[in-house]
N, C-alpha and C. Protein backbone atom coordinates (compact mmCIF):
# COMPACT_ATOMS: atom_id res chain seq x y z
N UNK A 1 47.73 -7.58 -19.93
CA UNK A 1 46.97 -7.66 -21.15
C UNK A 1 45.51 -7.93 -20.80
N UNK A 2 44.59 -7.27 -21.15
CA UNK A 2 43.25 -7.33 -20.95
C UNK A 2 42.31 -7.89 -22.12
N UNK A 3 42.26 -9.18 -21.57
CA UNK A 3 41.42 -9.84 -23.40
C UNK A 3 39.96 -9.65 -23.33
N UNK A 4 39.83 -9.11 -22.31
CA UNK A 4 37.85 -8.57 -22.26
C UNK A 4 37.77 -7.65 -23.50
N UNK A 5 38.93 -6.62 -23.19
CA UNK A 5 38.42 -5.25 -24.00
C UNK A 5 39.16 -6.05 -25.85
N UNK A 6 40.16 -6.88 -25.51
CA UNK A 6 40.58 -7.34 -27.07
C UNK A 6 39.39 -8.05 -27.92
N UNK A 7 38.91 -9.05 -27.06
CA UNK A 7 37.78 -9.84 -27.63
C UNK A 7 36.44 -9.18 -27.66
N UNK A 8 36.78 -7.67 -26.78
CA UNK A 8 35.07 -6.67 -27.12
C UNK A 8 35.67 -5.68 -28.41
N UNK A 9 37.14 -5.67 -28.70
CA UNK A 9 37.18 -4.53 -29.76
C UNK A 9 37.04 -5.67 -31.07
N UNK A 10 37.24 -6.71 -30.90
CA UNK A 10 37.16 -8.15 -32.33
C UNK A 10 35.51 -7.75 -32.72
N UNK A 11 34.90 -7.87 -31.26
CA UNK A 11 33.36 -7.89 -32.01
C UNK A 11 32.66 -6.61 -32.21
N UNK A 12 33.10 -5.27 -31.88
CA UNK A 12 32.87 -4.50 -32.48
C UNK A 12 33.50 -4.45 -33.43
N UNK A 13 34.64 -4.66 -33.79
CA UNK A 13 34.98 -4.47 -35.87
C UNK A 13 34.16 -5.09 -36.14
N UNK A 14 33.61 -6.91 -35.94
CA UNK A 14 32.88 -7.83 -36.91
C UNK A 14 31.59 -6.86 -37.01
N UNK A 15 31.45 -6.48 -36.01
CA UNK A 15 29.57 -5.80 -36.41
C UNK A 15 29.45 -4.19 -37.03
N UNK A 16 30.61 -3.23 -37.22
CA UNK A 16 30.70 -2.10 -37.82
C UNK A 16 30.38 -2.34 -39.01
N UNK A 17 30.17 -0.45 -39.49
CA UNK A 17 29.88 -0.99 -40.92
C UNK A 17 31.26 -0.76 -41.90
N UNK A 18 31.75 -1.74 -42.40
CA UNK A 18 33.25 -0.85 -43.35
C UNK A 18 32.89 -0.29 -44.74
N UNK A 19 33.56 0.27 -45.11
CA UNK A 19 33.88 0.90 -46.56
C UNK A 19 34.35 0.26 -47.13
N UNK A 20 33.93 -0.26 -48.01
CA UNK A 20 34.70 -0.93 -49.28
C UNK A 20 35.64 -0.55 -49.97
N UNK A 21 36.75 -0.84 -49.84
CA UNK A 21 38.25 -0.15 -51.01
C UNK A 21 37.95 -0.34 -51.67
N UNK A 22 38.81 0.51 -52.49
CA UNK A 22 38.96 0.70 -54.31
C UNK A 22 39.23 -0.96 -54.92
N UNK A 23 40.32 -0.81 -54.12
CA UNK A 23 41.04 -2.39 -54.86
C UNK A 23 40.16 -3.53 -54.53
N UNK A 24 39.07 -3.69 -53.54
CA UNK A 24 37.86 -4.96 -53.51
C UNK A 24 37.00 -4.48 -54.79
N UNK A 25 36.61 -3.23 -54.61
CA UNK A 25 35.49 -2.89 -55.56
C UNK A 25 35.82 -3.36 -57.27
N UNK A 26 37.50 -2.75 -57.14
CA UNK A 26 38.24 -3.28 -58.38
C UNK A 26 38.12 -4.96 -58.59
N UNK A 27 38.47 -6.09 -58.20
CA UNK A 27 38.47 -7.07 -58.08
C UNK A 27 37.18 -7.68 -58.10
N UNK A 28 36.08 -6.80 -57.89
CA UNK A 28 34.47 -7.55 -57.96
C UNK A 28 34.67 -7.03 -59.09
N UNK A 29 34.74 -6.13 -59.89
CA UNK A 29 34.48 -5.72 -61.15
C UNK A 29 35.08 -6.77 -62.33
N UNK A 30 36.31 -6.96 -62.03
CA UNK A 30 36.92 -7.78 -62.72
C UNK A 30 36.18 -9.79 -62.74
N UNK A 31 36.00 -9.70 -61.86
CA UNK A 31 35.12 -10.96 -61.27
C UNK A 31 33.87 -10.90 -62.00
N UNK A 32 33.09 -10.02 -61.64
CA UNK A 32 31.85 -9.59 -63.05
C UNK A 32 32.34 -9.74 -64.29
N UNK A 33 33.53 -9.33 -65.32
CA UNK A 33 33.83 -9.23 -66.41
C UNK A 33 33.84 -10.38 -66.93
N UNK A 34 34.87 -11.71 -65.91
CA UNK A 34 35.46 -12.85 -66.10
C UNK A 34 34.40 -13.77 -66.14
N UNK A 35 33.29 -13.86 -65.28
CA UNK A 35 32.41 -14.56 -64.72
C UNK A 35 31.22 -15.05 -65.99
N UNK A 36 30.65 -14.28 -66.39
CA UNK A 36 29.73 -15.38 -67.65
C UNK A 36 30.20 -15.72 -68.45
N UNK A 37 31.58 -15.15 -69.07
CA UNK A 37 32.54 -16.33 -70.02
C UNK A 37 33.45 -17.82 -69.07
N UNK A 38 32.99 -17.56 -68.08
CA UNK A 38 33.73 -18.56 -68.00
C UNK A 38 32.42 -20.07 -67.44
N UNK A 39 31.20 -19.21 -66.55
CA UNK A 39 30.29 -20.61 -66.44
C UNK A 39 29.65 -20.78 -68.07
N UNK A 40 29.89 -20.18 -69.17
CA UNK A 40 29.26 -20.62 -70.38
C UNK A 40 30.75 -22.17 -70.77
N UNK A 41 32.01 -21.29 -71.04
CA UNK A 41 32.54 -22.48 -70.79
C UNK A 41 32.87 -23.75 -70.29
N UNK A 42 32.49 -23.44 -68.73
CA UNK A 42 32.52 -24.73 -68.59
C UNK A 42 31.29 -25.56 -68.57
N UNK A 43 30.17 -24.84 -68.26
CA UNK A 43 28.51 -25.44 -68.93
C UNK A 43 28.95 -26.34 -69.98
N UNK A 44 29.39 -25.03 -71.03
CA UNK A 44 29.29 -26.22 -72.66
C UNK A 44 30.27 -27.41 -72.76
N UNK A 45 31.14 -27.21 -72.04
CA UNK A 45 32.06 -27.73 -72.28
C UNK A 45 31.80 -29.02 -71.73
N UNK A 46 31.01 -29.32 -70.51
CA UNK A 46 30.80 -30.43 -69.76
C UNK A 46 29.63 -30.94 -70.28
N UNK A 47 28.84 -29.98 -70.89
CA UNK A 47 27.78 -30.73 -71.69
C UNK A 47 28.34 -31.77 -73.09
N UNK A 48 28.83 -30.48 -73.92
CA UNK A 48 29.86 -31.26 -74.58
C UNK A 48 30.36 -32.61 -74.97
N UNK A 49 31.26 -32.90 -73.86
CA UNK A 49 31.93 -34.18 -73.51
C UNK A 49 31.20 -35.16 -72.85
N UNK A 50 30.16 -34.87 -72.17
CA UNK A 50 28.81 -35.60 -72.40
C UNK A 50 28.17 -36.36 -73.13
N UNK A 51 28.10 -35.41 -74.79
CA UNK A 51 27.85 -36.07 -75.76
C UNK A 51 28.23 -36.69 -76.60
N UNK A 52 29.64 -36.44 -76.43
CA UNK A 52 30.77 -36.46 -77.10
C UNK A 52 30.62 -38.82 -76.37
N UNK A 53 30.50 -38.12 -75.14
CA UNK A 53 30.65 -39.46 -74.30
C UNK A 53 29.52 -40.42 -74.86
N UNK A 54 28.13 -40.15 -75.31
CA UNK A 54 27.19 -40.98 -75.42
C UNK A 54 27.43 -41.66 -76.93
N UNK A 55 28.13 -40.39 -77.51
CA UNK A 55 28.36 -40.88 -78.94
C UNK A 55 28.60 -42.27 -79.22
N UNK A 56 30.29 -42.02 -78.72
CA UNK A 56 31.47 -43.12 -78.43
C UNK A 56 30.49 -44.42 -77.72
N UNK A 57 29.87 -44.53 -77.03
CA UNK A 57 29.21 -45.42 -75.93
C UNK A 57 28.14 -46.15 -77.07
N UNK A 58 27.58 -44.78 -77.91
CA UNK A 58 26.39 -45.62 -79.18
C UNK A 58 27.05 -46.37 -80.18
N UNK A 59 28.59 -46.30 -80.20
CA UNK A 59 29.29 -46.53 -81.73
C UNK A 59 30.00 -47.79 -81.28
N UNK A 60 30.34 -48.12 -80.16
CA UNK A 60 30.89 -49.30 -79.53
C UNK A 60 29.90 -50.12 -78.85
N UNK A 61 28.60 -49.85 -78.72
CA UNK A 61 27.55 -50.79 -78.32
C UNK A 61 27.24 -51.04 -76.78
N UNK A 62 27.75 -50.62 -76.15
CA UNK A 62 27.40 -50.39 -74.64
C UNK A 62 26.61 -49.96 -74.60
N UNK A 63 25.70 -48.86 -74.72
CA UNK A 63 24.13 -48.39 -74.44
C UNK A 63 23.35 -48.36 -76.34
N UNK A 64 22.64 -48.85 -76.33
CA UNK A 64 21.58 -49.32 -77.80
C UNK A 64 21.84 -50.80 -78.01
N UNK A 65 20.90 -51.17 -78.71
CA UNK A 65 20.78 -52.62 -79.70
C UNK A 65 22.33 -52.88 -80.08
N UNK A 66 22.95 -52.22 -80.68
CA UNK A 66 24.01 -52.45 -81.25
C UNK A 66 23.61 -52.43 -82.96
N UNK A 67 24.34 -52.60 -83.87
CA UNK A 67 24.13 -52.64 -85.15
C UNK A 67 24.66 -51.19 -85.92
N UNK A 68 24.32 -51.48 -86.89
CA UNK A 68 24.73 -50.42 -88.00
C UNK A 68 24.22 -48.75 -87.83
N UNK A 69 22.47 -48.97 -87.31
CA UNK A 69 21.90 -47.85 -86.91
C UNK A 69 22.33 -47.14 -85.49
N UNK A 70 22.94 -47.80 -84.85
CA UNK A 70 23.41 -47.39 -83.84
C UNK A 70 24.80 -46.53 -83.78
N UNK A 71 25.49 -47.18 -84.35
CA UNK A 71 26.82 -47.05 -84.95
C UNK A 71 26.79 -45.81 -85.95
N UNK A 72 25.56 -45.60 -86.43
CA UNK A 72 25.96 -44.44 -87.13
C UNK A 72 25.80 -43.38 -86.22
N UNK A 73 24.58 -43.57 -85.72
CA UNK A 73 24.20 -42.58 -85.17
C UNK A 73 25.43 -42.27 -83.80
N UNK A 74 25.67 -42.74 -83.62
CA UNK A 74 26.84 -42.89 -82.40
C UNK A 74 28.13 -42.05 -82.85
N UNK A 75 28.30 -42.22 -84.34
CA UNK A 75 28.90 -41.54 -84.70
C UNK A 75 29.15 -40.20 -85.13
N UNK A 76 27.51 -40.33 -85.41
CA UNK A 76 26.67 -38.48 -85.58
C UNK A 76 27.04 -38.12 -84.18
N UNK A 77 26.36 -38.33 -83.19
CA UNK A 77 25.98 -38.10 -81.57
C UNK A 77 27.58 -37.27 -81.04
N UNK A 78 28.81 -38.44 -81.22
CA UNK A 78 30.23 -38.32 -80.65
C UNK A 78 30.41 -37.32 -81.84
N UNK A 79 30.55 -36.73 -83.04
CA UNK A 79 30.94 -35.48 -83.65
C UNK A 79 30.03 -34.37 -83.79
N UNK A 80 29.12 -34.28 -83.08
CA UNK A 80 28.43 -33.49 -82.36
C UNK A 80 29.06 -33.12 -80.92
N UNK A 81 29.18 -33.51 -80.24
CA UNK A 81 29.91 -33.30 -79.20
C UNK A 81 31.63 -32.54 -79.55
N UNK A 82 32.32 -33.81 -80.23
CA UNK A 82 33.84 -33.05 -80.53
C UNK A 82 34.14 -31.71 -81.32
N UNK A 83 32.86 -31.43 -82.10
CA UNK A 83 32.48 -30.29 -82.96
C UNK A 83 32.51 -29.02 -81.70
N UNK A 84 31.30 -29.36 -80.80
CA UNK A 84 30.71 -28.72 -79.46
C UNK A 84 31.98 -27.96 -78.63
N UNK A 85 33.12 -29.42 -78.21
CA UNK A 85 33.85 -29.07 -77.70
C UNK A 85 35.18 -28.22 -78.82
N UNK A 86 35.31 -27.99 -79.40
CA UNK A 86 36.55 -27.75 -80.76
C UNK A 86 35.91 -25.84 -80.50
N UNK A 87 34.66 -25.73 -80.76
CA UNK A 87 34.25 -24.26 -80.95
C UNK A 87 34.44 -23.48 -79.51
N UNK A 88 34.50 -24.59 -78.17
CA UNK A 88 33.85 -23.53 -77.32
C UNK A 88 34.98 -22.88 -76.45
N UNK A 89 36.62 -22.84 -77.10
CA UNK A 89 37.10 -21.73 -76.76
C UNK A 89 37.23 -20.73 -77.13
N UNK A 90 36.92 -20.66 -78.48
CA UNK A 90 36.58 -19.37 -79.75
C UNK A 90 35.37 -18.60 -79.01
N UNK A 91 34.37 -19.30 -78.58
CA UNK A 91 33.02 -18.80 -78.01
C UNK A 91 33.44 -18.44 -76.79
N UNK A 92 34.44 -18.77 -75.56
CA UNK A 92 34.44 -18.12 -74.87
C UNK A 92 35.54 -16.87 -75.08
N UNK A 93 36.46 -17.12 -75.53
CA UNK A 93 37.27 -15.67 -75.84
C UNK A 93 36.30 -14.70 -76.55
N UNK A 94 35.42 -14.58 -77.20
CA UNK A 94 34.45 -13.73 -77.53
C UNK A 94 33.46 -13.48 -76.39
N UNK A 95 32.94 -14.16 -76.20
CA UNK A 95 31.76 -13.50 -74.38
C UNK A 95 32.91 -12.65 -73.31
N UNK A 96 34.14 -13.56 -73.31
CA UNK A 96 35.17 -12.68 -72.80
C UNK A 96 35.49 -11.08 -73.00
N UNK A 97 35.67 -10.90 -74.32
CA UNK A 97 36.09 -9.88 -74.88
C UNK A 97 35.13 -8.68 -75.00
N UNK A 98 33.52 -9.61 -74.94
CA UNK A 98 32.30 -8.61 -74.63
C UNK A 98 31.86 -7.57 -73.52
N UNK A 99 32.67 -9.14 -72.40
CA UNK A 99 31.87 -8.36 -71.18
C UNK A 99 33.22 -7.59 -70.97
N UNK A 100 34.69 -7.43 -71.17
CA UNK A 100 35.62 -7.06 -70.92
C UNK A 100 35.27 -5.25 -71.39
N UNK A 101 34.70 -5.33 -72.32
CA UNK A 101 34.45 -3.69 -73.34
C UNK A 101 33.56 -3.25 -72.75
N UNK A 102 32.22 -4.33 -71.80
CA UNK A 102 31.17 -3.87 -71.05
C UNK A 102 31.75 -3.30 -70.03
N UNK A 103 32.40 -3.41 -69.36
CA UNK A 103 33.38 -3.49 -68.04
C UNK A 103 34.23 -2.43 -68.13
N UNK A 104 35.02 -1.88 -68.94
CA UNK A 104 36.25 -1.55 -69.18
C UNK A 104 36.38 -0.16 -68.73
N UNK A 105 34.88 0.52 -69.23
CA UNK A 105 35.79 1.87 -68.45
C UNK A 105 35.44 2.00 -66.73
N UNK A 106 34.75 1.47 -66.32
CA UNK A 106 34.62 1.28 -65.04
C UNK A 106 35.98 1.04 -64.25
N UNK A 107 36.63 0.10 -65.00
CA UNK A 107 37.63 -0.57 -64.58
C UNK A 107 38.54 0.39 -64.49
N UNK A 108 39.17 0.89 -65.71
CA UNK A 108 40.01 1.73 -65.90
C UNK A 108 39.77 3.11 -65.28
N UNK A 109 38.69 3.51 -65.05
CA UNK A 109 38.77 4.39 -63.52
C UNK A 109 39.43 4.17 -62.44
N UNK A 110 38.44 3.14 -62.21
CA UNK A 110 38.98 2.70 -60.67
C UNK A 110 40.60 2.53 -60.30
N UNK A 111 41.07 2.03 -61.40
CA UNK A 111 42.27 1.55 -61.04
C UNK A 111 43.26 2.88 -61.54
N UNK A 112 43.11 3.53 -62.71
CA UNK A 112 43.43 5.33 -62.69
C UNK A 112 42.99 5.69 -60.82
N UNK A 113 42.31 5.41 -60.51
CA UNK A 113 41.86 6.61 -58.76
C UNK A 113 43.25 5.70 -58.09
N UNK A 114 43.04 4.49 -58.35
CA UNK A 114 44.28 3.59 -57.10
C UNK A 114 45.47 3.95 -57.39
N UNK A 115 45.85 4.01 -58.34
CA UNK A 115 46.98 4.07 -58.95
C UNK A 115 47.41 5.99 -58.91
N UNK A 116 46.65 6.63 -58.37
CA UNK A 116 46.84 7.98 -57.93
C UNK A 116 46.44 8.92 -59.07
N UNK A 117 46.09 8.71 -60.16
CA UNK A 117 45.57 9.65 -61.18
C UNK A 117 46.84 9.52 -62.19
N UNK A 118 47.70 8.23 -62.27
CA UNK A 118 48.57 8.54 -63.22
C UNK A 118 48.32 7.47 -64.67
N UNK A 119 48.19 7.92 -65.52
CA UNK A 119 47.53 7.28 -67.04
C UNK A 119 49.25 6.50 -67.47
């Protein structure tokens, strides 16, 4: 066994140039489709519960004066947030469904060519 020529044919594959398959090209596409519905979700979502968090924190007196004005507002602040979080799977199944129709016939090529031309 000659590992000169094994470990010289390893580093000529790493440095060639390859062709990209159907089925990677397919899978970045799909990755594009999935991809801004899902960092909007979890963006909002962590923002969200954030506020959701400062609310709760203003309405029980751990961060402010404490008192009545606090407490309300704490209460505004935390249903602002639970509101935030309640909408933002409706909002992402819609950005979903956008970029999915943006995407779609691309997709459905590609995977018609892999799949051999059969509908």
């Amino acid at each position: 066994m000659n590992t000169d020529r094994i470990y010289a044919e390893a580093i000529v594959n790493e440095y060639s140039k390859k062709s990209e398959s159907k089925v990677v090209a397919l899978r970045k596409l799909d990755r594009a489709a999935r991809m801004p519905s899902l960092i909007f979700a979890y963006t909002f979502g962590i923002v969200c519960a954030l506020v959701a968090g400062v609310g709760m924190c203003l309405s029980m007196g751990v961060i402010g004066a404490g008192g009545t004005l606090f407490f309300g507002l704490g209460i505004a602040v935390g249903t602002v947030g639970f509101v935030g979080m309640a909408v933002n799977f409706p909002i992402y199944k819609r950005i979903l469904q956008k970029s999915k129709n943006k995407y779609a016939d691309d997709i459905i090529r590609l995977a018609s060519e892999i799949a051999g031309g059969e509908d």
